[in-house]
Protein backbone atom coordinates (compact mmCIF):
# COMPACT_ATOMS: atom_id res chain seq x y z
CA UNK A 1 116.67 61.07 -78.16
CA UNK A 2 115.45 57.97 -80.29
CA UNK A 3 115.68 55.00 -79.85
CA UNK A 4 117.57 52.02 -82.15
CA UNK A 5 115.07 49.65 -83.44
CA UNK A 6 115.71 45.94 -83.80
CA UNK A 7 113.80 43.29 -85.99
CA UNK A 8 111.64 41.13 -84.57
CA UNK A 9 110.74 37.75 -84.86
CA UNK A 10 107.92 38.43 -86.82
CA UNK A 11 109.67 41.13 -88.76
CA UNK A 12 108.25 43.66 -86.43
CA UNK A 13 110.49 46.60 -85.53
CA UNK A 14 110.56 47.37 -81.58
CA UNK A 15 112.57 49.12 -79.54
CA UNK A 16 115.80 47.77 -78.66
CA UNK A 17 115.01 48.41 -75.16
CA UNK A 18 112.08 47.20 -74.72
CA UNK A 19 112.01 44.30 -72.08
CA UNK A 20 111.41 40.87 -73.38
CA UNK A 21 108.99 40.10 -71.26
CA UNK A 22 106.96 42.97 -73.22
CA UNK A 23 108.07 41.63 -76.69
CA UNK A 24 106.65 37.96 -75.73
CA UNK A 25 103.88 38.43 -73.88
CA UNK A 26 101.47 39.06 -76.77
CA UNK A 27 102.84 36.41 -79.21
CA UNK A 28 102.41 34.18 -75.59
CA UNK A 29 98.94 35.17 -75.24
CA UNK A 30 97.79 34.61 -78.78
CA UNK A 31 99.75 31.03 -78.99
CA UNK A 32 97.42 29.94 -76.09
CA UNK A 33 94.13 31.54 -77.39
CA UNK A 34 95.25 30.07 -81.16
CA UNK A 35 95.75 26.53 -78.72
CA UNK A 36 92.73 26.73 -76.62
CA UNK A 37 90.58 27.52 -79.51
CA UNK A 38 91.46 24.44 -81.69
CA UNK A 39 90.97 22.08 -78.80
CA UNK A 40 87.30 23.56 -78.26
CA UNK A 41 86.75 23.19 -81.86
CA UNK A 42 88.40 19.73 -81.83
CA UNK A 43 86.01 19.11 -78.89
CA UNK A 44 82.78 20.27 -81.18
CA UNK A 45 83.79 18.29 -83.86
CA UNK A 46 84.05 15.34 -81.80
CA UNK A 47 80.53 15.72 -80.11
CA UNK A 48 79.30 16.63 -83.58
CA UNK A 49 80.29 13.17 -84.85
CA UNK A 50 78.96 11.41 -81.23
CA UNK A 51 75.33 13.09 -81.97
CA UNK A 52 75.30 11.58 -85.37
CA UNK A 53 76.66 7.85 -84.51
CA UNK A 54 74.19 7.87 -81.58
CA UNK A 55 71.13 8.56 -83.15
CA UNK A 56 71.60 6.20 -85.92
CA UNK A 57 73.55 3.18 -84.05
CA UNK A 58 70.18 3.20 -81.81
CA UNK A 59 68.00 2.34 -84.64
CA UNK A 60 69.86 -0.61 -85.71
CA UNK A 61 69.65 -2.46 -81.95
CA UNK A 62 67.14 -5.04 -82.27
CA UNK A 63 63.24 -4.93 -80.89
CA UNK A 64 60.57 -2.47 -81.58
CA UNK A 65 59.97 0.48 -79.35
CA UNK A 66 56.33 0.53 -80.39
CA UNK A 67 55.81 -3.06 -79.22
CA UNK A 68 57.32 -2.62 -76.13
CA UNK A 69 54.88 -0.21 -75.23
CA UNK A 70 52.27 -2.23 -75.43
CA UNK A 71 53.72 -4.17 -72.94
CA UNK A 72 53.00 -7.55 -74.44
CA UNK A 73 49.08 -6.44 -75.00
CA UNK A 74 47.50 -7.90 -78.02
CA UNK A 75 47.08 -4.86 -80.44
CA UNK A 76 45.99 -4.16 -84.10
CA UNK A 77 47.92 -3.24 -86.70
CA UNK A 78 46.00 -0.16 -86.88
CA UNK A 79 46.89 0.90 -83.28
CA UNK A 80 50.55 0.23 -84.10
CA UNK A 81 51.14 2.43 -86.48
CA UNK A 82 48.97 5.40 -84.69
CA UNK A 83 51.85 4.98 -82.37
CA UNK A 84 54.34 5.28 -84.92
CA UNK A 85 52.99 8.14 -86.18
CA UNK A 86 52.42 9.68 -82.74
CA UNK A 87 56.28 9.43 -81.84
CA UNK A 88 57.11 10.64 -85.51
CA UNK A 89 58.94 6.85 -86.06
CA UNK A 90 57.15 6.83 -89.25
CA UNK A 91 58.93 8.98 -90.94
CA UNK A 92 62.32 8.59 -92.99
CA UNK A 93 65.31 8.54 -90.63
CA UNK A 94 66.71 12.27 -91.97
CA UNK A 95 63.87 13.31 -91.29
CA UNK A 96 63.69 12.01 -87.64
CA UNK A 97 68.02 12.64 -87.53
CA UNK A 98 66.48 16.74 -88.44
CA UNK A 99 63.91 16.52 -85.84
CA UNK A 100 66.30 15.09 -83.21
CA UNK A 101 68.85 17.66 -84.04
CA UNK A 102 67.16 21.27 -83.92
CA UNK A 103 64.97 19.97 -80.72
CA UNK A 104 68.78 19.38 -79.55
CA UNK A 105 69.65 22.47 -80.45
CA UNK A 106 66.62 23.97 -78.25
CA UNK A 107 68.03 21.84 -75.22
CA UNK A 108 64.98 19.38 -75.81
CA UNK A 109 65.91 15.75 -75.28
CA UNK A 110 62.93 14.44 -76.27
CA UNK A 111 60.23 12.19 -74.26
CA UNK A 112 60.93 8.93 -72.55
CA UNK A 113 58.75 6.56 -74.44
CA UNK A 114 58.52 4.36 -71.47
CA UNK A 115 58.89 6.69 -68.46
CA UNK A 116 56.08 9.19 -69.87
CA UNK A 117 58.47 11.59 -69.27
CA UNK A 118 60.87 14.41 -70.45
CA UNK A 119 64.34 12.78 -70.57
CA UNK A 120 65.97 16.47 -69.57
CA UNK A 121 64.33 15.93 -66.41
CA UNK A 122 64.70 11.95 -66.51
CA UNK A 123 68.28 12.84 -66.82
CA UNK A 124 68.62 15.25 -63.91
CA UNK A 125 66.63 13.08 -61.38
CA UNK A 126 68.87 10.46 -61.99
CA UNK A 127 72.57 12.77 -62.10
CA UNK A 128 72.57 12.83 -58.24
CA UNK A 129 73.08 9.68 -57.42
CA UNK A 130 75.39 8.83 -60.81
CA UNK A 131 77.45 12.21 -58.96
CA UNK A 132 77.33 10.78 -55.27
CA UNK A 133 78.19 7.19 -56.56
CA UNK A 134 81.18 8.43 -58.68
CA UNK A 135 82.59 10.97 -56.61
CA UNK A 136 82.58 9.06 -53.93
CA UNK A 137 85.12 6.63 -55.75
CA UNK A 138 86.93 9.39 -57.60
CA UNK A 139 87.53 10.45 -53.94
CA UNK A 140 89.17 7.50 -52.43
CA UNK A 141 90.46 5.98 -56.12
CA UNK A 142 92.61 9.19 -56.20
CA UNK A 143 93.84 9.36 -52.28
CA UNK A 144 94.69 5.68 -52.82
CA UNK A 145 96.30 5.63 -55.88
CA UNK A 146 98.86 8.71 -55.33
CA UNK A 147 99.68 7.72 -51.94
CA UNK A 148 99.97 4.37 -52.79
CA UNK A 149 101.81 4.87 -56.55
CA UNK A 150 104.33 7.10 -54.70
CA UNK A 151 104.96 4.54 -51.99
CA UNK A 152 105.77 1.67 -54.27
CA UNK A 153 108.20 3.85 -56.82
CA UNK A 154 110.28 5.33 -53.82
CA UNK A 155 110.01 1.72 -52.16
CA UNK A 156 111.02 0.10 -55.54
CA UNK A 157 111.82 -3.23 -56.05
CA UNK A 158 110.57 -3.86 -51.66
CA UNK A 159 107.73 -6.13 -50.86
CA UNK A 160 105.69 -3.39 -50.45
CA UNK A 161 106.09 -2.32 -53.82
CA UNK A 162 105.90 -5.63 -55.30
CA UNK A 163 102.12 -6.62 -53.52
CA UNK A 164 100.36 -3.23 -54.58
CA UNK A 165 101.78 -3.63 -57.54
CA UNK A 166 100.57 -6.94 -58.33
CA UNK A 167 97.54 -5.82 -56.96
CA UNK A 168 96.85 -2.99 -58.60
CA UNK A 169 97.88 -4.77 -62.33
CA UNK A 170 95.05 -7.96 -61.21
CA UNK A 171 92.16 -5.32 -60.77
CA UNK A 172 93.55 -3.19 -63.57
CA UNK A 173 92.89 -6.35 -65.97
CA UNK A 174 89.69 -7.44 -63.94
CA UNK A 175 86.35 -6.77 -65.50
CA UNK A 176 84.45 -4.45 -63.40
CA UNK A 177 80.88 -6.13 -63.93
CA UNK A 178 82.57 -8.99 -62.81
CA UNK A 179 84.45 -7.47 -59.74
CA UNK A 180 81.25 -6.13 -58.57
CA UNK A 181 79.30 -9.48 -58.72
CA UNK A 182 81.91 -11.40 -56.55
CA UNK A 183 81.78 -8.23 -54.20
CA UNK A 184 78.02 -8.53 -54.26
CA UNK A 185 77.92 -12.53 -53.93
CA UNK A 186 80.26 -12.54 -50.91
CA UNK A 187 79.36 -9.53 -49.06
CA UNK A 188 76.09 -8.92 -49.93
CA UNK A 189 74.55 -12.98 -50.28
CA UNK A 190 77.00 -14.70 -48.07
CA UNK A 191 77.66 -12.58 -45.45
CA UNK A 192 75.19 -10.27 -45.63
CA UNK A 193 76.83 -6.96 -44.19
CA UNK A 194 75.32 -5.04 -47.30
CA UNK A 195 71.88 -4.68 -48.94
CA UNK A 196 71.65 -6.73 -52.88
CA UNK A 197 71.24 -3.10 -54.17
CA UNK A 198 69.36 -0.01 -54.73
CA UNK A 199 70.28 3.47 -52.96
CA UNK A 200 68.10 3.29 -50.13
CA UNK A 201 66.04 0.35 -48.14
CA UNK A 202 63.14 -0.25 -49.73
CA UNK A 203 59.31 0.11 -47.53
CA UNK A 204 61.32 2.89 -45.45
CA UNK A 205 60.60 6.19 -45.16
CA UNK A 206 63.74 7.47 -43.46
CA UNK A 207 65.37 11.23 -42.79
CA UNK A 208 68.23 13.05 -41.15
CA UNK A 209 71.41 11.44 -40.42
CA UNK A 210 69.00 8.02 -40.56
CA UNK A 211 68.85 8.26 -44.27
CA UNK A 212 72.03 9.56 -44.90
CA UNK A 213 73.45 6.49 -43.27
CA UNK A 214 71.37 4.05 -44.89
CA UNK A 215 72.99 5.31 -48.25
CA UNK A 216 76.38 4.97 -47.38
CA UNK A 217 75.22 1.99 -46.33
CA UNK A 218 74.38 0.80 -49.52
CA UNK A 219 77.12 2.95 -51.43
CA UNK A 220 79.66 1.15 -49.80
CA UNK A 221 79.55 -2.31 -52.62
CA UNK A 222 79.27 0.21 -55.42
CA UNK A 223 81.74 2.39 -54.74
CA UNK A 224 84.59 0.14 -53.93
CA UNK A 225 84.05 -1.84 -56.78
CA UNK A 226 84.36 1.50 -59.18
CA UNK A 227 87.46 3.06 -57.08
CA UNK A 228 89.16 -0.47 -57.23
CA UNK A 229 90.03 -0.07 -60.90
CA UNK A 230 90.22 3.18 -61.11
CA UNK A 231 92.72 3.64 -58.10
CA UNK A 232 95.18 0.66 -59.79
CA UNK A 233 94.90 2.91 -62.96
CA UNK A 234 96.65 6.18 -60.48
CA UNK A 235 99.08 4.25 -58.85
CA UNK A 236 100.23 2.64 -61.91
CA UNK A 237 100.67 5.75 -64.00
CA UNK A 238 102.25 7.79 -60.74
CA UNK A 239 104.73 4.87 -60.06
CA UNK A 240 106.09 4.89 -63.12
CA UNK A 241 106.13 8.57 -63.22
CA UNK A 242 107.94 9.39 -60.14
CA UNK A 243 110.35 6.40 -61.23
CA UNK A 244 111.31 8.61 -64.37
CA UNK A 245 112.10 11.30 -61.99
CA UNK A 246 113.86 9.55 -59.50
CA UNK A 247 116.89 9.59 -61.97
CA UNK A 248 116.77 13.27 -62.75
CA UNK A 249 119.94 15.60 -61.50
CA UNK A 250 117.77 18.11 -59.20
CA UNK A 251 116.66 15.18 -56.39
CA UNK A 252 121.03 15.04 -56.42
CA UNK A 253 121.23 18.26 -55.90
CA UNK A 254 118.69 18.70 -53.32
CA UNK A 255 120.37 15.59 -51.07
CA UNK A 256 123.62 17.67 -51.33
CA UNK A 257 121.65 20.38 -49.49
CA UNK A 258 121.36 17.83 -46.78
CA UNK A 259 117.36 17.34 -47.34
CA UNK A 260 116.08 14.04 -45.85
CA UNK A 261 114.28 11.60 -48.13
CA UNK A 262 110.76 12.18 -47.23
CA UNK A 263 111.52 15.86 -47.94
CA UNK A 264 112.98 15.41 -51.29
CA UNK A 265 110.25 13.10 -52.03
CA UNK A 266 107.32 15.20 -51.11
CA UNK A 267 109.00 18.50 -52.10
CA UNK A 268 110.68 17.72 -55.44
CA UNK A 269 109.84 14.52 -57.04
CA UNK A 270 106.38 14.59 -56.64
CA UNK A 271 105.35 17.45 -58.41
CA UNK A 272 106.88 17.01 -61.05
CA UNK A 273 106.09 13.42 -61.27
CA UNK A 274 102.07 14.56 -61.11
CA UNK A 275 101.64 15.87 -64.43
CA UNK A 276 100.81 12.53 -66.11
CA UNK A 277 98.90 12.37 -63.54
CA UNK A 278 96.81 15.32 -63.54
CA UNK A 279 95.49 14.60 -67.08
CA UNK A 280 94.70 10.81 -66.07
CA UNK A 281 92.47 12.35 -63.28
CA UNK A 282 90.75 14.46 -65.85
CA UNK A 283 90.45 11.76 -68.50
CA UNK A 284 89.02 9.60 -65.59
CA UNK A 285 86.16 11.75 -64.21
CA UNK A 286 84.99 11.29 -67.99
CA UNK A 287 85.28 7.69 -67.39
CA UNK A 288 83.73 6.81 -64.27
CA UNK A 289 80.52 8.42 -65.05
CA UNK A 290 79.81 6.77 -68.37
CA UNK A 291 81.55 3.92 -67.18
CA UNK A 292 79.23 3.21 -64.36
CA UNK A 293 76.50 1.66 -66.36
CA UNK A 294 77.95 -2.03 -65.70
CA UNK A 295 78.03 -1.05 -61.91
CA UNK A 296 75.25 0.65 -61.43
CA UNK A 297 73.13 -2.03 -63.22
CA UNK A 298 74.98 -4.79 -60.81
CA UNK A 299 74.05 -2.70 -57.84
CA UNK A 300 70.46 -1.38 -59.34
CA UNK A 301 72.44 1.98 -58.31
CA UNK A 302 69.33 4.18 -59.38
CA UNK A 303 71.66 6.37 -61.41
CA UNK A 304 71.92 7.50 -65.03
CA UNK A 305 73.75 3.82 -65.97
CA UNK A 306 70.66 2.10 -64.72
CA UNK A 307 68.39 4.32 -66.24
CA UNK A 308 70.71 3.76 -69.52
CA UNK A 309 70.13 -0.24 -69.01
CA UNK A 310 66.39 0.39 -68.52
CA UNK A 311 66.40 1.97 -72.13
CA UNK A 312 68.39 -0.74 -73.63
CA UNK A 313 66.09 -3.50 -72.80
CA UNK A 314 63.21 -1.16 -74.38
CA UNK A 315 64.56 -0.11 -76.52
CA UNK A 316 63.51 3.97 -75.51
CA UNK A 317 65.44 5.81 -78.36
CA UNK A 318 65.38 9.42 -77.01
CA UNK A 319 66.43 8.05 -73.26
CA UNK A 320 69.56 6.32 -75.54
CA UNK A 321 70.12 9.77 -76.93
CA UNK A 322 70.12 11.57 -74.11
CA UNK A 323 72.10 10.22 -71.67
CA UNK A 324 74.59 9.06 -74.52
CA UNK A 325 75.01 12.98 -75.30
CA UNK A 326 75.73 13.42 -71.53
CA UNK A 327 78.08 10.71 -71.32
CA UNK A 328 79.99 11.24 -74.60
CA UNK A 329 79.89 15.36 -73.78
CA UNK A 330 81.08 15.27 -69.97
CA UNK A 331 83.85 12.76 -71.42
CA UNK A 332 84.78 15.11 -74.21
CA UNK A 333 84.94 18.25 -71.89
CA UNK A 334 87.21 16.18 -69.22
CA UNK A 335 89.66 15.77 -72.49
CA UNK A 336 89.84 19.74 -73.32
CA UNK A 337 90.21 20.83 -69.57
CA UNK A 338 93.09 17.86 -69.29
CA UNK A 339 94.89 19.07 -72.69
CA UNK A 340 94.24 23.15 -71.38
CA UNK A 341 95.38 22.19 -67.53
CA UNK A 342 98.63 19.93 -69.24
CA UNK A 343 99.66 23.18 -70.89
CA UNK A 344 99.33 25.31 -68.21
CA UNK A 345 101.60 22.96 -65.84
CA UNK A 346 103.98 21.82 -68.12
CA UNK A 347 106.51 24.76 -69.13
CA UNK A 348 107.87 22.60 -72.26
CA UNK A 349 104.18 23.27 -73.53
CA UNK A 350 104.05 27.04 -72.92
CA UNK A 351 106.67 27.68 -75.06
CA UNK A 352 105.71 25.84 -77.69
């Protein structure tokens, strides 16, 4: 016996019985591939244009890359431009954008001109400590902030709310160069209950649980002063958040059921209040690692900011490049996992 045939949305014809579930499912799956494919090739576009103003915004900072290699040595003329020639600086600047570009294409970064030194492997000597540093304060910048943003909303209006709140705002607005200079004047020169900086004591040859404690010994300046901004940044956003949900019918509903606050809170609210959240955390993994140049040049953190620093003072135009590709690309990918994880949490965004 046949069936009856109805029209579809798309002016298909499918069976009239057919569950919905059946008839959606494909348009459901090809709305998020059609989605997820214009944010990647949103994101390529973007890094696109971030190769291209890299490359030529280095070559308008001021000094001479050449000189600086002499190191102040009295040189000819001659010699100069041998060097020029050597690193290919010579040549027109398409032609050196050209160069740059299909060696990027083969994963070559180019060579340090003042390390002596492939900048791919500059670049991942120096990612394990930028990771450790910047973890570390993602870590306790996100435990502080949610606990501490929830807190405040449900408390709103108390004392409680009203300090961390004020807090939070002051080192939200504070500079963090600064932040970490009065950290490092008063704990570090005043006190002294931390090293001035680098990652590890310097004349020591340490191992085992010796060294790792010397490094969180000397992580500890660095890392608060990165999670201090970040963390205001989280308890912000989640306070106002779960303040927007506070009002919402369901956390009426699920008192009537005779749930405690703490309950409702924990169960109900915040969930729901967590999805501004969620893309702030991805947005700010982005952030703290190319933001850490300012702290990890206070500090002498030897990370990928300091080694970014270094090449500034130079000025080493492939180091630039490089570690301005990796800042601007882990950024850019922390944006297209935020919009693809948004979409998959919020339901309003599904069915769009």
């Amino acid at each position: 016996m046949g069936h009856d045939v109805v029209t579809g949305g798309d002016d298909t014809l499918v069976p009239s019985g057919a569950p919905a579930a059946d008839i959606d499912e494909p348009r459901r799956g090809s709305s998020w591939a059609r989605y997820a494919l214009s944010k990647a090739g949103g994101a390529l576009v973007s890094l696109l244009m971030v190769i291209i103003l890299g490359f030529f915004a280095f070559r308008i900072l001021p000094g001479d890359p050449v000189r600086s290699l002499t190191h102040g040595r009295r040189v000819s003329v001659e010699q100069l431009e041998a060097i020029r020639r050597e690193l290919g600086l010579d040549q027109p600047l398409p032609s050196q954008f050209w160069r740059y570009l299909t060696d990027l294409l083969r994963g070559d970064l180019g060579y340090s001109y003042t390390n002596n030194e492939d900048v791919s492997q500059l670049i991942l000597e120096r990612m394990g400590p930028t990771l450790l540093l910047t973890g570390t304060a993602f870590a306790i910048s996100l435990a502080l902030g949610l606990w501490l943003g929830q807190r405040a909303a449900w408390r709103r209006g108390s004392l409680f709310d009203r300090v961390h709140t004020g807090i939070a705002l002051t080192l939200w607005s504070v500079p963090t160069f600064w932040f970490g200079l009065l950290l490092l004047l008063l704990f570090a020169g005043t006190l002294h209950w931390f090293p001035t900086g680098g990652m590890v004591t310097a004349g020591t040859r340490l191992e085992g649980i010796a060294y790792v404690l010397d490094v969180a010994h000397h992580l500890v300046l660095p890392a608060i002063t990165m999670a201090a901004v970040v963390y205001a940044q989280y308890l912000l956003v989640m306070r106002a958040s779960l303040l927007e949900e506070m009002t919402a019918d369901y956390l009426v509903t699920a008192r009537a059921k005779g749930l405690n606050e703490d309950r409702v809170r924990r169960v109900h609210a915040v969930p729901n209040a967590l999805l501004p959240t969620v893309t702030l955390i991805f947005l700010a993994i982005g952030g703290l690692i190319s933001g850490g140049v300012s702290v990890e040049t206070v500090f002498s953190w030897p990370g990928l900011g300091y080694l970014t620093f270094q090449a500034l003072s130079a000025p080493d135009f492939p180091v630039l490049q490089g570690t301005f590709v990796v800042f601007s690309a882990i950024v850019i990918a922390m944006n297209f996992i935020a919009d693809l994880v948004y979409r998959v949490l919020d339901p309003r965004l599904r069915t769009a």
